[in-house]
N, C-alpha and C. Protein backbone atom coordinates (compact mmCIF):
# COMPACT_ATOMS: atom_id res chain seq x y z
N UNK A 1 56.85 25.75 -38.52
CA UNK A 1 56.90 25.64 -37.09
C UNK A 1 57.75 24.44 -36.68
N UNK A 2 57.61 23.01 -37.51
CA UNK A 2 58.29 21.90 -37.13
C UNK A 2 59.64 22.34 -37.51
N UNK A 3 59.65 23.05 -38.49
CA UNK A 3 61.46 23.16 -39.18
C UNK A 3 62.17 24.22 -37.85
N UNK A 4 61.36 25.27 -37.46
CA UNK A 4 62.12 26.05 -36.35
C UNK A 4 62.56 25.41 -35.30
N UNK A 5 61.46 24.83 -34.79
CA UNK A 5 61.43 23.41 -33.42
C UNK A 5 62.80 22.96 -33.46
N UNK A 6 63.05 22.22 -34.75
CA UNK A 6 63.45 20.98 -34.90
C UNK A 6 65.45 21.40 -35.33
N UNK A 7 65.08 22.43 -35.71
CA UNK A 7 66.70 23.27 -35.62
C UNK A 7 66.92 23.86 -34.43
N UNK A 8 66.19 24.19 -33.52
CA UNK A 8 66.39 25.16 -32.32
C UNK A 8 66.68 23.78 -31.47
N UNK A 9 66.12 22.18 -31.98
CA UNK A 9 66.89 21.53 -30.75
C UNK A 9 68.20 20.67 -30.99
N UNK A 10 68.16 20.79 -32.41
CA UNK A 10 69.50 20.31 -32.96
C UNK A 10 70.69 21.25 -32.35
N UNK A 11 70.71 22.25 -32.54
CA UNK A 11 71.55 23.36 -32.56
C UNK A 11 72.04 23.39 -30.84
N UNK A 12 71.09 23.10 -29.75
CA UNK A 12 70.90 22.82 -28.78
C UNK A 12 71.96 21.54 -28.50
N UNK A 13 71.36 20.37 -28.96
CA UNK A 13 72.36 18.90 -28.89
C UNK A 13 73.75 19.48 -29.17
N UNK A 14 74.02 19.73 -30.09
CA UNK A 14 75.35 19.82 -30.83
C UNK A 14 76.20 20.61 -30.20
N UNK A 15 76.06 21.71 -29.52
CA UNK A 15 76.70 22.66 -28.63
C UNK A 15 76.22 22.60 -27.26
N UNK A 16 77.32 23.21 -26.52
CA UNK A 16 76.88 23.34 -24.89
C UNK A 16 77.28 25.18 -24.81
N UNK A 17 77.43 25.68 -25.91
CA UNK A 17 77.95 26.91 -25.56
C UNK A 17 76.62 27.49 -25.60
N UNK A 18 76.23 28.21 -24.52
CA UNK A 18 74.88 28.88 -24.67
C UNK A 18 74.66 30.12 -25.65
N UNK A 19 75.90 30.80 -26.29
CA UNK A 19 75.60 31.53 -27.30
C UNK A 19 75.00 30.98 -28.58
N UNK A 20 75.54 29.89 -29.08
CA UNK A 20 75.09 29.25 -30.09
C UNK A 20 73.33 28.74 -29.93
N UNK A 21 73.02 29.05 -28.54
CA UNK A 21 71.54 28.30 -28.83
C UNK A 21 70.59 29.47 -28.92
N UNK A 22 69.36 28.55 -30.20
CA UNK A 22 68.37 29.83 -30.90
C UNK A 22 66.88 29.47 -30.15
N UNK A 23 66.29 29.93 -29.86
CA UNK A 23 64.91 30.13 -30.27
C UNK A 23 63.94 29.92 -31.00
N UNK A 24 63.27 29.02 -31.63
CA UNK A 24 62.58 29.48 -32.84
C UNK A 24 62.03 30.93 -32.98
N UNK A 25 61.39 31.42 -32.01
CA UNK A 25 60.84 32.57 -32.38
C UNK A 25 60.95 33.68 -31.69
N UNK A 26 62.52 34.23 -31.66
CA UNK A 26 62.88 34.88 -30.94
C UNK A 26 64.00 34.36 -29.71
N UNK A 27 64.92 35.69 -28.76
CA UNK A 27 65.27 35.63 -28.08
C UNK A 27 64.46 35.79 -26.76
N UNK A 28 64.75 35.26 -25.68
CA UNK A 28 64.20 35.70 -24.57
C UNK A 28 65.09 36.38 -23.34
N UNK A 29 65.03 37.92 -23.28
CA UNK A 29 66.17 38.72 -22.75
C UNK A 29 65.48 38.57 -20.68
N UNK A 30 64.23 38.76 -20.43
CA UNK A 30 63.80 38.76 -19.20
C UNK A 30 64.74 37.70 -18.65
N UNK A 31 64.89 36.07 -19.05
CA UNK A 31 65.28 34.99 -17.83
C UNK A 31 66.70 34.11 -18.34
N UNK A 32 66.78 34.01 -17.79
CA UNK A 32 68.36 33.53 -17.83
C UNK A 32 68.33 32.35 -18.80
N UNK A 33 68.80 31.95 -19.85
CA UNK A 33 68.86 30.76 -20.77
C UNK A 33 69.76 30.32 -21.09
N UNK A 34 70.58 31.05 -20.05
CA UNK A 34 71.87 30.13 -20.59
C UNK A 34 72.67 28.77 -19.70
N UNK A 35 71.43 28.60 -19.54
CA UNK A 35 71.63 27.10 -18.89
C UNK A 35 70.76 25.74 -18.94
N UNK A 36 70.54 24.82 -18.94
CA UNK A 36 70.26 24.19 -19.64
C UNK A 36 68.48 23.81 -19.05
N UNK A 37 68.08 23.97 -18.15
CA UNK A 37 66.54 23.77 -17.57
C UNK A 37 66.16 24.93 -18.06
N UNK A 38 66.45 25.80 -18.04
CA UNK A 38 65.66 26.95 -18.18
C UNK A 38 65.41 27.50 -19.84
N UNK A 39 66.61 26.77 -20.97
CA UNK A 39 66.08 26.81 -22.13
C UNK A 39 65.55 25.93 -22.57
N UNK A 40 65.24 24.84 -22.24
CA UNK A 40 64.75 23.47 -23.08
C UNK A 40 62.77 24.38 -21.89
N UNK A 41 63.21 24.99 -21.41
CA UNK A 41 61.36 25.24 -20.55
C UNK A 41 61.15 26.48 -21.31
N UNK A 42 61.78 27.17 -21.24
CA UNK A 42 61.34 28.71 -22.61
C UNK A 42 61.29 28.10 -23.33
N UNK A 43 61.87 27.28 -24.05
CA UNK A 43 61.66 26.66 -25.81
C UNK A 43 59.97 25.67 -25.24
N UNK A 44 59.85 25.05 -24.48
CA UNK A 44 58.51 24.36 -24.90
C UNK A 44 57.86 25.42 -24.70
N UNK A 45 57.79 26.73 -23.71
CA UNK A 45 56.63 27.59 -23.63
C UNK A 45 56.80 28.24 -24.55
N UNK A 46 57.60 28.87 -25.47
CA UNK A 46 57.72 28.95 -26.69
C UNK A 46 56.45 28.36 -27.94
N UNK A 47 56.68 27.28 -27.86
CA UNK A 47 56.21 26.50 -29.15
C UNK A 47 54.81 26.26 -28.80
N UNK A 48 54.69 25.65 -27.40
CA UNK A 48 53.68 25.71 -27.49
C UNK A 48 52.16 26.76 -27.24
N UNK A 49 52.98 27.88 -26.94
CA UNK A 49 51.88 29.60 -27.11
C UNK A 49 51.92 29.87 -28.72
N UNK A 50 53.20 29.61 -29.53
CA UNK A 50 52.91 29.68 -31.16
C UNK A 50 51.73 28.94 -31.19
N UNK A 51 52.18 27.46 -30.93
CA UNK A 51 50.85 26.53 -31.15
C UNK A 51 49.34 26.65 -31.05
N UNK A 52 49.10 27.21 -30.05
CA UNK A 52 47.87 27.80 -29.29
C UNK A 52 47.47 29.15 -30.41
N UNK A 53 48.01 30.08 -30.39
CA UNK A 53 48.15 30.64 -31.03
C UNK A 53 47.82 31.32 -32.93
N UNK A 54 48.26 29.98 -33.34
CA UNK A 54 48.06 29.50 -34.63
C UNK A 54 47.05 28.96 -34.48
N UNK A 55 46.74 28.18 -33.78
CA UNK A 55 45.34 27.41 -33.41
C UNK A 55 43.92 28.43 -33.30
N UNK A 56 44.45 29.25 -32.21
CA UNK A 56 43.24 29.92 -32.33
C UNK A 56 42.93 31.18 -33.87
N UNK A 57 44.06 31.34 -34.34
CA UNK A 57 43.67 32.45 -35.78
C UNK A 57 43.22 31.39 -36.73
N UNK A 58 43.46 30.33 -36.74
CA UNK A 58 43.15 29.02 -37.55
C UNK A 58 41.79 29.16 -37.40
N UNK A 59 41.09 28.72 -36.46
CA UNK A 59 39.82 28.08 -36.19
C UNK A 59 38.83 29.71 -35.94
N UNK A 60 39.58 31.18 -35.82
CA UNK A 60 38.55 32.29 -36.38
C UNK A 60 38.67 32.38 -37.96
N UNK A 61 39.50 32.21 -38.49
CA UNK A 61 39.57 32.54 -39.85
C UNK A 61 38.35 30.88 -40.41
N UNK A 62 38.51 29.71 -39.99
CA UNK A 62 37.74 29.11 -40.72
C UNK A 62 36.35 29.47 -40.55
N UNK A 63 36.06 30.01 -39.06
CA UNK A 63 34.55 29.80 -38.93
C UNK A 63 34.13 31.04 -39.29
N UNK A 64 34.73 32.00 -39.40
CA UNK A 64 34.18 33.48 -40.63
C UNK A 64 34.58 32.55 -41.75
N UNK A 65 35.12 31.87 -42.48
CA UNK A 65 34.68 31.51 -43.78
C UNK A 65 33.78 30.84 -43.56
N UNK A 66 33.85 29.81 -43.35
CA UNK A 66 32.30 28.89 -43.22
C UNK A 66 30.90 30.15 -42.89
N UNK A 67 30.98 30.53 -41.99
CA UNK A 67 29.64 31.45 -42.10
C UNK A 67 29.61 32.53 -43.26
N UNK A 68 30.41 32.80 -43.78
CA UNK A 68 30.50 34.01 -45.07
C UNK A 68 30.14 32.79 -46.53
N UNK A 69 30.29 31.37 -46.32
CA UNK A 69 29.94 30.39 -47.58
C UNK A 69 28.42 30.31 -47.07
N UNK A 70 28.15 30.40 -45.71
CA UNK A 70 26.61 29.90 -45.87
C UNK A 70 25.78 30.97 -46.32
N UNK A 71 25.99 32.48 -45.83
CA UNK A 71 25.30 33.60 -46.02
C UNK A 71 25.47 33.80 -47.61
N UNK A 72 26.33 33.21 -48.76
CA UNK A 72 26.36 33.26 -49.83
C UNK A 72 25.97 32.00 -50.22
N UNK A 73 25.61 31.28 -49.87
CA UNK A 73 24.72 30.06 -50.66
C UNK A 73 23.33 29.83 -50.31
N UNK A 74 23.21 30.84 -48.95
CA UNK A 74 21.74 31.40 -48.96
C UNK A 74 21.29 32.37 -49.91
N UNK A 75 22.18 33.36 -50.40
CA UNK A 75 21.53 34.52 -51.42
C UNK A 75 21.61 33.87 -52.86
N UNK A 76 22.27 32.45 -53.02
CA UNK A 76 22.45 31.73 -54.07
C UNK A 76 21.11 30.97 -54.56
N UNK A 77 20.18 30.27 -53.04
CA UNK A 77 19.17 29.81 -52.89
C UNK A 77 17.91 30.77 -53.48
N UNK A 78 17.95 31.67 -53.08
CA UNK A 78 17.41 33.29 -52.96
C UNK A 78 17.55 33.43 -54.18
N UNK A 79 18.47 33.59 -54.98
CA UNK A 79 18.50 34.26 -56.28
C UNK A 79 17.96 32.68 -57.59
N UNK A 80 18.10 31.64 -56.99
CA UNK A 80 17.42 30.60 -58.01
C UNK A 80 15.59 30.70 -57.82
N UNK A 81 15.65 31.19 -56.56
CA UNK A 81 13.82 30.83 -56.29
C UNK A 81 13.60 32.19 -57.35
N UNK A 82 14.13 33.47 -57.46
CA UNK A 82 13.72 34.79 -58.04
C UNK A 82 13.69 34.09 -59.63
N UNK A 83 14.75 33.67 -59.86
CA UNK A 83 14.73 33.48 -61.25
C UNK A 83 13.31 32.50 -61.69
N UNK A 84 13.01 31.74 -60.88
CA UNK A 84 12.02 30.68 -61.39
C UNK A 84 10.77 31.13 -60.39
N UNK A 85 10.58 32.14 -59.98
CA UNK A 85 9.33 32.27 -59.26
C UNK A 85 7.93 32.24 -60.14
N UNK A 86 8.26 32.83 -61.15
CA UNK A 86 6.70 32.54 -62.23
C UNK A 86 6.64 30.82 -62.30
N UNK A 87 7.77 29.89 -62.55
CA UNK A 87 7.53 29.02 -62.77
C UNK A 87 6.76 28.16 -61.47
N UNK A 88 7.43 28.44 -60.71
CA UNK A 88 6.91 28.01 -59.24
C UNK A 88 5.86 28.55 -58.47
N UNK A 89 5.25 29.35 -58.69
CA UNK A 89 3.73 30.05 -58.61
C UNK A 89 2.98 29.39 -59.49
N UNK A 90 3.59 29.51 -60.51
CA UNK A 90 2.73 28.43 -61.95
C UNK A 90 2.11 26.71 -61.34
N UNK A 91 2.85 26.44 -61.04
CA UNK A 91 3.14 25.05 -60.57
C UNK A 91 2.30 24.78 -59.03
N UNK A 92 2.41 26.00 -57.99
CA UNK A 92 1.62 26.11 -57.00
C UNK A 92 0.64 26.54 -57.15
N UNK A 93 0.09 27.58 -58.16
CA UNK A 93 -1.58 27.79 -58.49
C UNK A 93 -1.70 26.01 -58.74
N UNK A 94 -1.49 25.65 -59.95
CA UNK A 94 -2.27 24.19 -60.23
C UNK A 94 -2.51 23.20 -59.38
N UNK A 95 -1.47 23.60 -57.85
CA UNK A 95 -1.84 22.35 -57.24
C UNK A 95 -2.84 22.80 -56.04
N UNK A 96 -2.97 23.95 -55.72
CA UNK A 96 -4.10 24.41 -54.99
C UNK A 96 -5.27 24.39 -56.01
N UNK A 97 -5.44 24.03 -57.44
CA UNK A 97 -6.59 24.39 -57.60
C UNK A 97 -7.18 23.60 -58.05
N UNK A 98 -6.00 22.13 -58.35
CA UNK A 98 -6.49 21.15 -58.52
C UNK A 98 -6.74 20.97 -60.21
N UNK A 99 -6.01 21.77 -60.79
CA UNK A 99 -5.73 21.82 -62.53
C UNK A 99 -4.71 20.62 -62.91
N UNK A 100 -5.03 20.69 -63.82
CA UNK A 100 -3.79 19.58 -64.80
C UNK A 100 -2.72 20.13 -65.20
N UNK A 101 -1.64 19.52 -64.97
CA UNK A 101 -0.05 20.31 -65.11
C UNK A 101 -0.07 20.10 -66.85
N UNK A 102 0.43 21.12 -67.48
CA UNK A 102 0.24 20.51 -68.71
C UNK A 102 1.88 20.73 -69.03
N UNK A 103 2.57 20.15 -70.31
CA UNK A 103 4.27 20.70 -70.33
C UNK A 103 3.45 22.24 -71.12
N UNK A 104 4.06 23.60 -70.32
CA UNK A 104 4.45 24.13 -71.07
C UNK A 104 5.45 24.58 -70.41
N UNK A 105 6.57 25.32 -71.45
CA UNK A 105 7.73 25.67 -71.19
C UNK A 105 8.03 26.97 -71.34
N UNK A 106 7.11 27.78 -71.26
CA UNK A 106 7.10 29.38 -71.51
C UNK A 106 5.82 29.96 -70.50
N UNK A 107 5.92 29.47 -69.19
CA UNK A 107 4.59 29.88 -68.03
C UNK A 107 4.44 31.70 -68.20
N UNK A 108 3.71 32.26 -68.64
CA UNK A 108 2.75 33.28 -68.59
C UNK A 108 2.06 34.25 -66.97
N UNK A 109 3.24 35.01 -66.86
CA UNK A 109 3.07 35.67 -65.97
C UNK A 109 1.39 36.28 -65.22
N UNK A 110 0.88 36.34 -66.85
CA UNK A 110 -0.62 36.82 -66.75
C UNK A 110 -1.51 35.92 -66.69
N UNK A 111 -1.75 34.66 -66.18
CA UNK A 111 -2.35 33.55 -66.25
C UNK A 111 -2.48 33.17 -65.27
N UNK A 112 -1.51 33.69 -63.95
CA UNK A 112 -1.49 33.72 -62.46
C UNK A 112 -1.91 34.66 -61.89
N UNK A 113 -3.10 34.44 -60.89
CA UNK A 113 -3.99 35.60 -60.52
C UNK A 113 -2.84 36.29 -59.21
N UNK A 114 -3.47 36.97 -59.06
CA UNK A 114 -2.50 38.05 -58.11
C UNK A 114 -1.66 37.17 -56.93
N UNK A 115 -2.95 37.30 -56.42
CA UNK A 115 -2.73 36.28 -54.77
C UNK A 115 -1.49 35.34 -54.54
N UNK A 116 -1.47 34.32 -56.09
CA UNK A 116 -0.35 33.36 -55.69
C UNK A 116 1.79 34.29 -55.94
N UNK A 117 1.11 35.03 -56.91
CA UNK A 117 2.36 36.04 -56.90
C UNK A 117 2.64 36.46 -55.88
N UNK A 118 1.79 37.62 -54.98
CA UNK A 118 1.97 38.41 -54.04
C UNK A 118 2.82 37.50 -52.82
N UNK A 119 1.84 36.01 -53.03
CA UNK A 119 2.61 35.32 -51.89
C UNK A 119 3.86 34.48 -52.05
N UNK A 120 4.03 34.56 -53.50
CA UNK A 120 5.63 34.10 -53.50
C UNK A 120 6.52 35.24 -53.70
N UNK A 121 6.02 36.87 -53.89
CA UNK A 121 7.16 38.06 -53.89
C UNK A 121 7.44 38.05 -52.47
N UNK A 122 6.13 37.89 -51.48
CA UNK A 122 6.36 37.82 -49.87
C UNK A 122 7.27 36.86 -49.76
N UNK A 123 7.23 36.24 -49.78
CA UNK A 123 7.89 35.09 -49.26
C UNK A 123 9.69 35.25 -49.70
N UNK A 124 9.88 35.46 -50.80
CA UNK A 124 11.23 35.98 -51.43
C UNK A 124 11.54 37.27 -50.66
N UNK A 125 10.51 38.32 -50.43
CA UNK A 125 11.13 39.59 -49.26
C UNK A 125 11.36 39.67 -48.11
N UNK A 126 10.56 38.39 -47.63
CA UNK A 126 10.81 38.05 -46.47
C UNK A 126 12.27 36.67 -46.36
N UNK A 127 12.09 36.30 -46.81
CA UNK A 127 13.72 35.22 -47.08
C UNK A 127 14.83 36.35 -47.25
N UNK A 128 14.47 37.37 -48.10
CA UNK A 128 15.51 38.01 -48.12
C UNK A 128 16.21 38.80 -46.89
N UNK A 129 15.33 39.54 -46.80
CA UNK A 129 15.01 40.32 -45.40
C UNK A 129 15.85 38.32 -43.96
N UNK A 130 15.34 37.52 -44.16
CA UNK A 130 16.09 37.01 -43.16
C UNK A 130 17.58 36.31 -42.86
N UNK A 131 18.03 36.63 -44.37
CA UNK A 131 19.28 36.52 -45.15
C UNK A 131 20.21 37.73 -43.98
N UNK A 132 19.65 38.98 -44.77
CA UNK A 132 20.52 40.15 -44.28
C UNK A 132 20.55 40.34 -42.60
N UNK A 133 19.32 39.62 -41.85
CA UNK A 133 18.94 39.41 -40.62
C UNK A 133 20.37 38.75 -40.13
N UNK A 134 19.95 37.46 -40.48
CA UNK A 134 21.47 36.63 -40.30
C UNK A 134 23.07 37.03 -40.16
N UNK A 135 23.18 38.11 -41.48
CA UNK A 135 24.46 38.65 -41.49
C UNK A 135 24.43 39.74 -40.87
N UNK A 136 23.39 40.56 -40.50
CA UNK A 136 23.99 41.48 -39.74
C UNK A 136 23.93 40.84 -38.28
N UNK A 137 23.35 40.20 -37.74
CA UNK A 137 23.69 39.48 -36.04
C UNK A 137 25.26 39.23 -36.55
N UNK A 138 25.24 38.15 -37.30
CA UNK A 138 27.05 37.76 -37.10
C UNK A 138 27.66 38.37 -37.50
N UNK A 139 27.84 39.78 -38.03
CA UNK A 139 28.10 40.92 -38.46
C UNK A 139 28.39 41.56 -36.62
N UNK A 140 28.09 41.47 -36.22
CA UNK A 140 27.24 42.18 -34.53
C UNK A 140 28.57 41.22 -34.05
N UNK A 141 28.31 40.03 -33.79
CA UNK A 141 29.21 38.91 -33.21
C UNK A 141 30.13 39.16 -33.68
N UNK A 142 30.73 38.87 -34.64
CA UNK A 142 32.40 38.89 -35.19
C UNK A 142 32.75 39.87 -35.67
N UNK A 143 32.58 41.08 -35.57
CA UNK A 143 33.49 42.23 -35.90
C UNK A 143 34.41 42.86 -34.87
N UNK A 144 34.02 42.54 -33.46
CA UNK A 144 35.41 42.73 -32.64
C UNK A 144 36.38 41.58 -32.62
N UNK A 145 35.80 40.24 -32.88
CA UNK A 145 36.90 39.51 -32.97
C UNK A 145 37.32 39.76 -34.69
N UNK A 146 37.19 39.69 -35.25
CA UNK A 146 37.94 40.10 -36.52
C UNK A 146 39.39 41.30 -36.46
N UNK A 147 38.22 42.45 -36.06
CA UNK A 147 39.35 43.46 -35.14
C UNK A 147 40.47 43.16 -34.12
N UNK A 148 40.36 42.26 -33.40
CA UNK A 148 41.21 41.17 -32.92
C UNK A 148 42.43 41.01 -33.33
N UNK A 149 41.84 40.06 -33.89
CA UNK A 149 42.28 38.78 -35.37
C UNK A 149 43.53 40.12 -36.00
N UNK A 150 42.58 40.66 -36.71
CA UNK A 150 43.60 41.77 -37.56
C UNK A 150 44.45 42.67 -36.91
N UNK A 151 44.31 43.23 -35.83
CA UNK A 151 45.33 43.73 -35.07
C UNK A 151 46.21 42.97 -34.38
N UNK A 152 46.25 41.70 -34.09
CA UNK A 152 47.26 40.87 -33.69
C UNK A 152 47.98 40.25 -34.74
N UNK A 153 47.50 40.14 -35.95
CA UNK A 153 48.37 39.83 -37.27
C UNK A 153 48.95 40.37 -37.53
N UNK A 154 48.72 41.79 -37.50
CA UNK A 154 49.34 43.03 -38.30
C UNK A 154 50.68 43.32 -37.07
N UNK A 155 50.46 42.63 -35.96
CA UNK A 155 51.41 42.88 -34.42
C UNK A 155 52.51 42.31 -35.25
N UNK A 156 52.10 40.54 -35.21
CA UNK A 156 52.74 39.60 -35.47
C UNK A 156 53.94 39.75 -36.77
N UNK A 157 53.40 40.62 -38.08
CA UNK A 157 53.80 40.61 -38.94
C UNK A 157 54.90 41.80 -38.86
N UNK A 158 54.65 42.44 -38.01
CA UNK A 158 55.43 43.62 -37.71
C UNK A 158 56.80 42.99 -36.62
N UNK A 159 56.43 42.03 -35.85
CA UNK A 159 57.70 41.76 -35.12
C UNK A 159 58.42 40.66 -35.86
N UNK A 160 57.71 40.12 -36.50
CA UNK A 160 58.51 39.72 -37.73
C UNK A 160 59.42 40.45 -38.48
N UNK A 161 59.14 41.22 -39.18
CA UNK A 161 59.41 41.75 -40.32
C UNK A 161 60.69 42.75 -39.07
N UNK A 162 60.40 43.15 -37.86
CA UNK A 162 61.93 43.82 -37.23
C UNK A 162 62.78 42.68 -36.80
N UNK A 163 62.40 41.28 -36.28
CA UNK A 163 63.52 40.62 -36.30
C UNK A 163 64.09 40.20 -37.74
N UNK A 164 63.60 39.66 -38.95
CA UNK A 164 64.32 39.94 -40.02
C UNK A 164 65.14 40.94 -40.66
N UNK A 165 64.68 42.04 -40.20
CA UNK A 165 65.80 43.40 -39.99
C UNK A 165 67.03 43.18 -39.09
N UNK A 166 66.70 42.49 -38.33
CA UNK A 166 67.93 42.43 -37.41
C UNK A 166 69.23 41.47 -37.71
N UNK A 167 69.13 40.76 -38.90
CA UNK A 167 70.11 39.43 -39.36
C UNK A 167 70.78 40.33 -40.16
């Protein structure tokens, strides 16, 4: 963006012939530019709607990543409690019952009466269950702006790709 800028005003200084002067991003055929107020004012409204622009696909693309890292370091959370849930039922029977922790390192599924299981499988179906809760609301929220997002890229990349046809 600085390298287009920064040639579109060189190119500008150096000549007064209005053919020689570019655009960064594009021609503008609607208003007259071949004089000197009226291209140095298309070139800032120019740069700065890229700017805006870039800005705003910038700041949707980060905040769908950031929410797509949290909804996966929640099922990350989720999947460490599953792996160690005997151990951690183990560990919560003894302290409701007021037993002595002893080391063992092989906790015994059958040694834990129902109750404290049932309420840590609940608790894991219900975490889970508020995992998928989560992603489908922002699932709900950001899929028209995504749709957005992706149909104005796919614009962008397309009027690209015909002014590079055109050199």
């Amino acid at each position: 963006m600085v390298f287009g800028v920064t040639v579109a005003i060189i190119k500008r200084v150096r000549t007064s012939d209005p053919h020689d002067w570019e655009f960064p991003y594009g021609p503008i055929t609607i208003i007259n530019v071949t004089y000197s107020p009226n291209f140095e004012i298309i070139l800032a409204w120019q740069v700065s709607n890229m700017a805006l622009y870039a800005g705003y696909f910038c700041a949707t693309d980060l905040t769908t990543a950031a929410i797509l890292a949290h909804i996966s370091y929640q099922f990350k959370m989720l999947q460490h409690y599953i792996r160690n849930v005997v151990k951690l039922t183990y560990k919560k029977m003894l302290k409701e019952s007021n037993m002595i922790e002893n080391e063992v390192t092989n906790f015994d599924a059958s040694l834990i009466p129902w109750q404290y299981l049932k309420s840590s499988l609940t608790r894991i179906v219900e975490y889970h269950l508020a995992i998928i809760n989560i992603a489908q609301q922002l699932e709900d929220v950001f899929s028209g702006l995504l749709l957005i997002v992706f149909v104005s890229t796919l614009a962008m990349v397309a009027l690209m790709i015909y002014r590079v046809s055109l050199v």
